[in-house]
N, C-alpha and C. Protein backbone atom coordinates (compact mmCIF):
# COMPACT_ATOMS: atom_id res chain seq x y z
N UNK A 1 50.19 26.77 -13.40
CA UNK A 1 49.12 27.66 -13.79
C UNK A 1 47.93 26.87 -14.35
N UNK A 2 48.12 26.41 -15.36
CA UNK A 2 47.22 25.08 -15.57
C UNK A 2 46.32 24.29 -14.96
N UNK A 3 47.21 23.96 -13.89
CA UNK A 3 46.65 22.87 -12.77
C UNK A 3 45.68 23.94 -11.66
N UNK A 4 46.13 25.04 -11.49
CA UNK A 4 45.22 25.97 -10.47
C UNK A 4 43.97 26.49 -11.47
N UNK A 5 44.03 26.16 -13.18
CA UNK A 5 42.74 27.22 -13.72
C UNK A 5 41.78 25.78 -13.40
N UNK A 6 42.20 24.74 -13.86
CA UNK A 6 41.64 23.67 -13.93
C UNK A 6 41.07 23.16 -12.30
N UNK A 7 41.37 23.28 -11.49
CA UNK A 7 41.22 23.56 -9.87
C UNK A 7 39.79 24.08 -9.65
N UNK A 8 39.95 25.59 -10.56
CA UNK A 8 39.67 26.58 -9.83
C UNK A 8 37.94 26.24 -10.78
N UNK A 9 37.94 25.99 -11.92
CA UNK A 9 37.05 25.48 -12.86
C UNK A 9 36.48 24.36 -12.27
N UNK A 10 37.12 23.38 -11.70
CA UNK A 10 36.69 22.15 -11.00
C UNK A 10 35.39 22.64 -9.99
N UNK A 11 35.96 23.60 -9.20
CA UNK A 11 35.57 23.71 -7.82
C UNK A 11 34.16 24.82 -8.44
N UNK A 12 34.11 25.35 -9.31
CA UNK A 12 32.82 26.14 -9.52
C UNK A 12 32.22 25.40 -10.10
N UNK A 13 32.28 24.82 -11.44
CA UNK A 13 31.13 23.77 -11.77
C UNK A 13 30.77 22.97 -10.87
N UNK A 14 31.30 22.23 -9.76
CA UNK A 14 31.04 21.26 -8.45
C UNK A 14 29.84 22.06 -7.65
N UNK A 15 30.30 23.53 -7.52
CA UNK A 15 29.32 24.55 -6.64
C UNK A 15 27.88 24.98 -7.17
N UNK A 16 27.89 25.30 -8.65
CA UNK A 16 27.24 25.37 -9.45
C UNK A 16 25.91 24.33 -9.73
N UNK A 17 26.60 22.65 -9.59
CA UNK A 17 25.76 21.90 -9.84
C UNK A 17 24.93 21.26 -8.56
N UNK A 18 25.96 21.38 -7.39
CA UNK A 18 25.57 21.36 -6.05
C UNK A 18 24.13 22.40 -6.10
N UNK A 19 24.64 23.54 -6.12
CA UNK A 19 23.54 24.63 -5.93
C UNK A 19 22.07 24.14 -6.60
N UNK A 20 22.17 23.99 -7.57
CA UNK A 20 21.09 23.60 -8.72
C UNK A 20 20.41 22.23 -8.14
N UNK A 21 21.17 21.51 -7.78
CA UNK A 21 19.80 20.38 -6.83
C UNK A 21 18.99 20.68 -6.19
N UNK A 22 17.82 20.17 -6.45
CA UNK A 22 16.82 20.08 -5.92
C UNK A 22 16.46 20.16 -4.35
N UNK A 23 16.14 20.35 -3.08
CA UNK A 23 16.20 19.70 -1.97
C UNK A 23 14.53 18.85 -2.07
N UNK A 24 14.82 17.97 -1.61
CA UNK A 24 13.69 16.78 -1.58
C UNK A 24 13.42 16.42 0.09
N UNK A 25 12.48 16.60 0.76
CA UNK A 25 12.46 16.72 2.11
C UNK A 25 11.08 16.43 2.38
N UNK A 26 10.69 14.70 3.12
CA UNK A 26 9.64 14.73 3.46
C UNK A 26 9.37 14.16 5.08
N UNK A 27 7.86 14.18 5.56
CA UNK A 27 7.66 14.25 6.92
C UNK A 27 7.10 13.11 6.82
N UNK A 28 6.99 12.02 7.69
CA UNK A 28 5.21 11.44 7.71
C UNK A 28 4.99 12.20 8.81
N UNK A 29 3.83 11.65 9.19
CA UNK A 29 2.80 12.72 10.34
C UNK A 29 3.42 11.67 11.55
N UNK A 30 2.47 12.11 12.27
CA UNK A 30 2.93 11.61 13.66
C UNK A 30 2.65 9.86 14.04
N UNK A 31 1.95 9.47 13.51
CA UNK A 31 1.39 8.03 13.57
C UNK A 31 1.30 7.65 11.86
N UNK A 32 1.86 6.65 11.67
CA UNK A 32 1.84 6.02 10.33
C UNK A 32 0.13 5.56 9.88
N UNK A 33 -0.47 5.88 8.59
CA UNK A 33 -1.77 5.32 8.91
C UNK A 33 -2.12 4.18 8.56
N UNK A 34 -3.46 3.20 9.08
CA UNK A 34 -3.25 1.75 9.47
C UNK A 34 -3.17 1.66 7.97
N UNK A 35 -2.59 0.65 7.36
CA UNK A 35 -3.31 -0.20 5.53
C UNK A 35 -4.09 -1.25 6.18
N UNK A 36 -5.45 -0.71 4.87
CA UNK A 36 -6.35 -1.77 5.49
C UNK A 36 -6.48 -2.49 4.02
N UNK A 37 -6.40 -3.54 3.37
CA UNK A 37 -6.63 -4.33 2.44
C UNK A 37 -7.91 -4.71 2.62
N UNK A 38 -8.58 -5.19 1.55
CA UNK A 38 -10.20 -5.93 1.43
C UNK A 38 -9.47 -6.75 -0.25
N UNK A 39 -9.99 -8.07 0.16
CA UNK A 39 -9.28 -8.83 -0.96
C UNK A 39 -11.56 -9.66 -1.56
N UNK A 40 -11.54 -9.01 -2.35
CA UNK A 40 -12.85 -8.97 -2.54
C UNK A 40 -13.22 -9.57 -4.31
N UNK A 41 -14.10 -9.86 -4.89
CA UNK A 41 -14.80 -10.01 -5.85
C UNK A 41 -16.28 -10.21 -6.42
N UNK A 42 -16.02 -9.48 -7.64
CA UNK A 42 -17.53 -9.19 -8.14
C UNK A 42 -18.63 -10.89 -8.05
N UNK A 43 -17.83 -11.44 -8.02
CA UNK A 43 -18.43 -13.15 -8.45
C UNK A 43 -19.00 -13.52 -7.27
N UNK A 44 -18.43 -12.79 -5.68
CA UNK A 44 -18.63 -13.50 -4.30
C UNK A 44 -19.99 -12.74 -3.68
N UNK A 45 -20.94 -13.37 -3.52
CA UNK A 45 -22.00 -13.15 -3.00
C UNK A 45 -22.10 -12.21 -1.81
N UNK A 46 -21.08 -12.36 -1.16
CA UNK A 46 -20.58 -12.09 0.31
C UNK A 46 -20.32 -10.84 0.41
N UNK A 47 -19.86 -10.33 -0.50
CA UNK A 47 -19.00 -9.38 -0.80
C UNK A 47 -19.78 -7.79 -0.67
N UNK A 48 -20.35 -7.65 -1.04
CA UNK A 48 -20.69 -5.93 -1.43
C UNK A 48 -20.72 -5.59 0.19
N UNK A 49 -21.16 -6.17 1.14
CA UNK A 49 -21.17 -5.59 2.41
C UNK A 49 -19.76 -4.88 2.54
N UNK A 50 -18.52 -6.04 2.66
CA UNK A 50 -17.14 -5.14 2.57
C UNK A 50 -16.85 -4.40 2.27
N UNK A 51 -17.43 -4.49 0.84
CA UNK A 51 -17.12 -3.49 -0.63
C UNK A 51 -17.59 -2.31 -0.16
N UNK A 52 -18.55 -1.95 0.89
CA UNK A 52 -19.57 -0.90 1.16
C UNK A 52 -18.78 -0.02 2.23
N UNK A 53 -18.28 -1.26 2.98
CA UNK A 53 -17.62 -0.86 4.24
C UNK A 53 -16.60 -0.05 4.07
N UNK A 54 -16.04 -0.19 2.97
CA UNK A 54 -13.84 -0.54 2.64
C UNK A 54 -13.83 1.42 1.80
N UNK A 55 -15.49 1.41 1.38
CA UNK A 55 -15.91 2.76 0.74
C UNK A 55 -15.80 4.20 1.51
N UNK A 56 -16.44 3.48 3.20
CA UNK A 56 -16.96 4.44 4.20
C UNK A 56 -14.89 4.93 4.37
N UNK A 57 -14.32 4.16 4.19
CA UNK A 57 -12.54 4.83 4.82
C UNK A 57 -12.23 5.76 3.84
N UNK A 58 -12.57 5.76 2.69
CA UNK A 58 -11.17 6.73 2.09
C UNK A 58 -11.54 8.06 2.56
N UNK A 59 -10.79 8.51 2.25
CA UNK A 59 -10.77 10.26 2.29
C UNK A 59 -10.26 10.80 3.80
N UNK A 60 -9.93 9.40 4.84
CA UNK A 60 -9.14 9.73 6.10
C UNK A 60 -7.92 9.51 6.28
N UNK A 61 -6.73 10.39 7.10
CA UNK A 61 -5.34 10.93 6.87
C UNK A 61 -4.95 9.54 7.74
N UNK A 62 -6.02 8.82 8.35
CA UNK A 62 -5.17 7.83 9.33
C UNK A 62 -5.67 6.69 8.85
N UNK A 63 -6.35 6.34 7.72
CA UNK A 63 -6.20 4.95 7.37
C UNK A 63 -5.64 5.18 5.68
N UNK A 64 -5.35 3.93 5.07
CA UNK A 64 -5.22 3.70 3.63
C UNK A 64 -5.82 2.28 3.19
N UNK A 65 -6.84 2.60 2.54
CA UNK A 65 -7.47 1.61 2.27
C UNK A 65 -7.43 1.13 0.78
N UNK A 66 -7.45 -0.22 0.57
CA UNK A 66 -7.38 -0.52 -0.52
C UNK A 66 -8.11 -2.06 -1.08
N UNK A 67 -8.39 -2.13 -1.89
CA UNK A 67 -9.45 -3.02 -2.54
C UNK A 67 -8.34 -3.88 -3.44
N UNK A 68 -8.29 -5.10 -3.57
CA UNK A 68 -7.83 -6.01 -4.60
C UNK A 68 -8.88 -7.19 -4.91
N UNK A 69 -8.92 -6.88 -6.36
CA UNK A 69 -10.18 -8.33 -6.16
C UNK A 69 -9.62 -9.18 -6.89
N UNK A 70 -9.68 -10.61 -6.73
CA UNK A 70 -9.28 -11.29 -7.21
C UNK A 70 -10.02 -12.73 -7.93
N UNK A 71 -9.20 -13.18 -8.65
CA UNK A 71 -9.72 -13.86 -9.78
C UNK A 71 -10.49 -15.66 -9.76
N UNK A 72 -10.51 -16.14 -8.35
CA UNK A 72 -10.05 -17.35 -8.39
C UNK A 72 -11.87 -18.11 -8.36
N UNK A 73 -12.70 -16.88 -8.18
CA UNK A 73 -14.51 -17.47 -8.40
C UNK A 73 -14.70 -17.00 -9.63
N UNK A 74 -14.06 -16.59 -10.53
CA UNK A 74 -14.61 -16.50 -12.23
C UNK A 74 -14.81 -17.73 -12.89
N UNK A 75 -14.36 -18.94 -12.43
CA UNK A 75 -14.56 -20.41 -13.06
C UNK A 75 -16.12 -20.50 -13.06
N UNK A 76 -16.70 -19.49 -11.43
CA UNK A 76 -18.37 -19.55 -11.27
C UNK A 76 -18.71 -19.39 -12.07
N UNK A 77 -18.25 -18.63 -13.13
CA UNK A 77 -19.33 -17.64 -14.04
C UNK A 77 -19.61 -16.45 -13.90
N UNK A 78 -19.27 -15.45 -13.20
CA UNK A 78 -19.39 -13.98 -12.72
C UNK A 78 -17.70 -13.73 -13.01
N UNK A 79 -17.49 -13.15 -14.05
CA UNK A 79 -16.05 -12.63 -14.14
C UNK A 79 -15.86 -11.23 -13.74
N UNK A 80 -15.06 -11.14 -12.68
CA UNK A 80 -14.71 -10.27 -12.14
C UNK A 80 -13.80 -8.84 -13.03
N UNK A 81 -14.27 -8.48 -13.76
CA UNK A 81 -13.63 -7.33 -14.38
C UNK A 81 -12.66 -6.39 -13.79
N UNK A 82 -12.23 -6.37 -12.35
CA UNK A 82 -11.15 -6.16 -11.45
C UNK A 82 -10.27 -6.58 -11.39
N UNK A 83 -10.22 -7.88 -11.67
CA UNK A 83 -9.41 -8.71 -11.24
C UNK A 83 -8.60 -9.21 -11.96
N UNK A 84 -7.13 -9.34 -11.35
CA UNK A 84 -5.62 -9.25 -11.86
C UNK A 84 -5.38 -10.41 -11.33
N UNK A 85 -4.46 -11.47 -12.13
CA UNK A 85 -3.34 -12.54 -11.94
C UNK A 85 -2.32 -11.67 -10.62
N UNK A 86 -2.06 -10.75 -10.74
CA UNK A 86 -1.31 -10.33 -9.44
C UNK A 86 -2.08 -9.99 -8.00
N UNK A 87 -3.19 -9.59 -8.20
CA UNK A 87 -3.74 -9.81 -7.11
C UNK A 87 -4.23 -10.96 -6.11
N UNK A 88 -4.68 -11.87 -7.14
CA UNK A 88 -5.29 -12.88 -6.50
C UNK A 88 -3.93 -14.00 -5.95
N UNK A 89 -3.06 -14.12 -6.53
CA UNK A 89 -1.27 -13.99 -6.35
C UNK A 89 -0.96 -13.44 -5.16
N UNK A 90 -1.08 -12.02 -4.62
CA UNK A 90 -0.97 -11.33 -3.56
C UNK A 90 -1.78 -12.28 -2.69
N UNK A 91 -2.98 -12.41 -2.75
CA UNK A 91 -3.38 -12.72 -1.84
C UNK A 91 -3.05 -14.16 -1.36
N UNK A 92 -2.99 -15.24 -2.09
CA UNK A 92 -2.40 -16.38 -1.77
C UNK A 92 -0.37 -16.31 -1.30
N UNK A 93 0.13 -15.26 -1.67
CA UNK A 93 1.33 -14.96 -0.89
C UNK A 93 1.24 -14.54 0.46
N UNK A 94 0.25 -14.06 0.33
CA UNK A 94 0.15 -13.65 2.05
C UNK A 94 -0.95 -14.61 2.84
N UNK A 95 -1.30 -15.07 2.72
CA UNK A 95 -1.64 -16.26 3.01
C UNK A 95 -0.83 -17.31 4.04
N UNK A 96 0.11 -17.49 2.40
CA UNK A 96 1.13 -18.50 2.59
C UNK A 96 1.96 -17.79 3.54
N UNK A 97 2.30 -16.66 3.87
CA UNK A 97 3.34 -15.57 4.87
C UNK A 97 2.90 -15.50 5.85
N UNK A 98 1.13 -15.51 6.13
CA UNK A 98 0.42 -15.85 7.68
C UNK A 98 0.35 -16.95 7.87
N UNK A 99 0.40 -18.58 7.45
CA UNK A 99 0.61 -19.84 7.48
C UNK A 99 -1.15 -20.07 7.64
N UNK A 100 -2.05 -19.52 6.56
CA UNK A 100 -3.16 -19.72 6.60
C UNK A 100 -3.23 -20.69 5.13
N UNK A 101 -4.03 -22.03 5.73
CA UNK A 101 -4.37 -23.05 4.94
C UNK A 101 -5.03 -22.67 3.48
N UNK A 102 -5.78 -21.38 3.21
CA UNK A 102 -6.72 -20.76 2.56
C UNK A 102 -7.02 -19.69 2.03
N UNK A 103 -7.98 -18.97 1.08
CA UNK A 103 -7.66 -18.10 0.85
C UNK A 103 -9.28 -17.71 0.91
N UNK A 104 -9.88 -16.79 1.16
CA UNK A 104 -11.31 -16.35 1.61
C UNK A 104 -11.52 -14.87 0.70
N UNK A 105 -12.54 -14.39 0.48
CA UNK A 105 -13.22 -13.60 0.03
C UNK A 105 -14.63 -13.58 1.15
N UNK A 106 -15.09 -12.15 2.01
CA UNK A 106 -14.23 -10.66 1.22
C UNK A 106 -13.16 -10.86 2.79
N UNK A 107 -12.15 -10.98 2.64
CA UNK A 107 -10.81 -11.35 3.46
C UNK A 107 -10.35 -9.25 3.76
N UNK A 108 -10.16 -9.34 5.21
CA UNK A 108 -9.61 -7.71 5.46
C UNK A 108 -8.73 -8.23 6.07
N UNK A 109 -7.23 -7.46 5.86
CA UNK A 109 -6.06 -7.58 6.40
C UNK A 109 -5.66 -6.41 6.66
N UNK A 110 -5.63 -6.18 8.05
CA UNK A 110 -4.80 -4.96 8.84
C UNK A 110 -3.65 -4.93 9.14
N UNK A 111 -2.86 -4.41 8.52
CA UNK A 111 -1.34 -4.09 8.76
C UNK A 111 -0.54 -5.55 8.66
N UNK A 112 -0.87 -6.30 7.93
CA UNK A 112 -0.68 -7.49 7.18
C UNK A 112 -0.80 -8.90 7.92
N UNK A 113 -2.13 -8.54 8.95
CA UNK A 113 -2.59 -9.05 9.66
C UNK A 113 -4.25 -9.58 9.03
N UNK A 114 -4.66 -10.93 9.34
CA UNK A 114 -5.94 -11.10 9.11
C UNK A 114 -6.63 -10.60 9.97
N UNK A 115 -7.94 -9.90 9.66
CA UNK A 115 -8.69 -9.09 10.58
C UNK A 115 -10.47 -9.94 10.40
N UNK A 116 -10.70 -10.01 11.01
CA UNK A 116 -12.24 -10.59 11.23
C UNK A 116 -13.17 -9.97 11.68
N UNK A 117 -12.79 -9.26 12.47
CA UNK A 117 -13.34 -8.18 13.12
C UNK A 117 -14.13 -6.78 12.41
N UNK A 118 -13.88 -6.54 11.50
CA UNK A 118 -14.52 -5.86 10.52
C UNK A 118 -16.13 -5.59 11.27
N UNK A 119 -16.40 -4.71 11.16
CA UNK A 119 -16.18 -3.58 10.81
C UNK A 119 -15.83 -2.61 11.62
N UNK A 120 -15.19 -3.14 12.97
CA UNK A 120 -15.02 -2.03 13.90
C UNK A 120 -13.20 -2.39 12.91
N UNK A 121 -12.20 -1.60 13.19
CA UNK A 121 -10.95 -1.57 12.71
C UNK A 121 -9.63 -1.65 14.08
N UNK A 122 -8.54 -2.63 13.96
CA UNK A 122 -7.18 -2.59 15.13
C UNK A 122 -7.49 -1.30 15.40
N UNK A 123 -6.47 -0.94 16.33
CA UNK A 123 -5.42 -0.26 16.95
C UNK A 123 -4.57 0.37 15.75
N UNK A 124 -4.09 1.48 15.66
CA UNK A 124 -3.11 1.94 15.10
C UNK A 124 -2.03 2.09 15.51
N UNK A 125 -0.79 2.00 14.50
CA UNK A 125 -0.02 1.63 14.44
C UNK A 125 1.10 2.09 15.34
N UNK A 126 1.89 2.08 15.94
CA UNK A 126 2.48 3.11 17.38
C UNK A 126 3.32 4.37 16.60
N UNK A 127 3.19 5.46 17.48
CA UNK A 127 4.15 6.56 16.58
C UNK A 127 5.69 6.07 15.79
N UNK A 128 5.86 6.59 14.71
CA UNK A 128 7.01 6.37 13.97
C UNK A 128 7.61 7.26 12.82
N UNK A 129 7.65 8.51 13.47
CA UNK A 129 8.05 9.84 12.45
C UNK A 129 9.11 9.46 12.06
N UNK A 130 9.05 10.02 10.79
CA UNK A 130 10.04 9.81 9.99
C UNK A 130 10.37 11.22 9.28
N UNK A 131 12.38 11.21 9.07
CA UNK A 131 12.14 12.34 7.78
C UNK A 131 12.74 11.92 6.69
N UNK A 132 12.90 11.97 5.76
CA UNK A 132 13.80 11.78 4.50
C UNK A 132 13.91 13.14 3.91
């Protein structure tokens, strides 16, 4: 008798707490959208053109754009108030991950690709729906 209340108690709190989860369920869309990096700083002369460019993307469902500026022309004298020990880090890791000798400002990397081509943008990325 015992063993069946304890069973029977088992099996409803199990149902109970089952029930009460959450479901968590997401889509991406049909094409993943490109990441476009701009590895940029306030100190680099060069720069605001990118900076201008990297502006015209946000607010579209098929790119993700993002700005890191980094630290390594503040020795110039123009300190970059953006700029993070992890970014400028990022960018010399990937660098070192494309087997590029260097590290450039204002540098665009498409899909963790160096891009030069700026300001027209790759190819996107081939379909890859996903669900979780």
């Amino acid at each position: 008798m015992r063993t069946t209340i304890l069973l029977v108690t088992t099996l409803v709190t199990t149902l109970q707490a089952t029930a009460a989860e959450p479901v968590c369920e997401r889509h991406s869309g049909a094409r993943p959208p490109l990441v476009v990096e701009l590895y940029t700083s306030e100190g680099c002369s060069s720069c605001p053109p990118a900076d201008r460019w990297l502006s015209t993307l946000k607010g579209r469902d098929d790119l993700l754009p993002l700005a890191f500026h980094v630290g390594y022309w503040n020795r110039l004298g123009w300190v970059d108030r953006f700029a993070t020990r992890e970014t400028t880090d990022r960018q010399y890791q990937l660098a070192r991950a494309m087997g590029a000798p260097n590290v450039y400002t204002p540098q665009v990397v498409a899909q963790g690709h160096d891009w030069r081509s700026w300001p027209a943008l790759p190819d996107r990325p081939a379909p890859a729906p996903m669900t979780l």
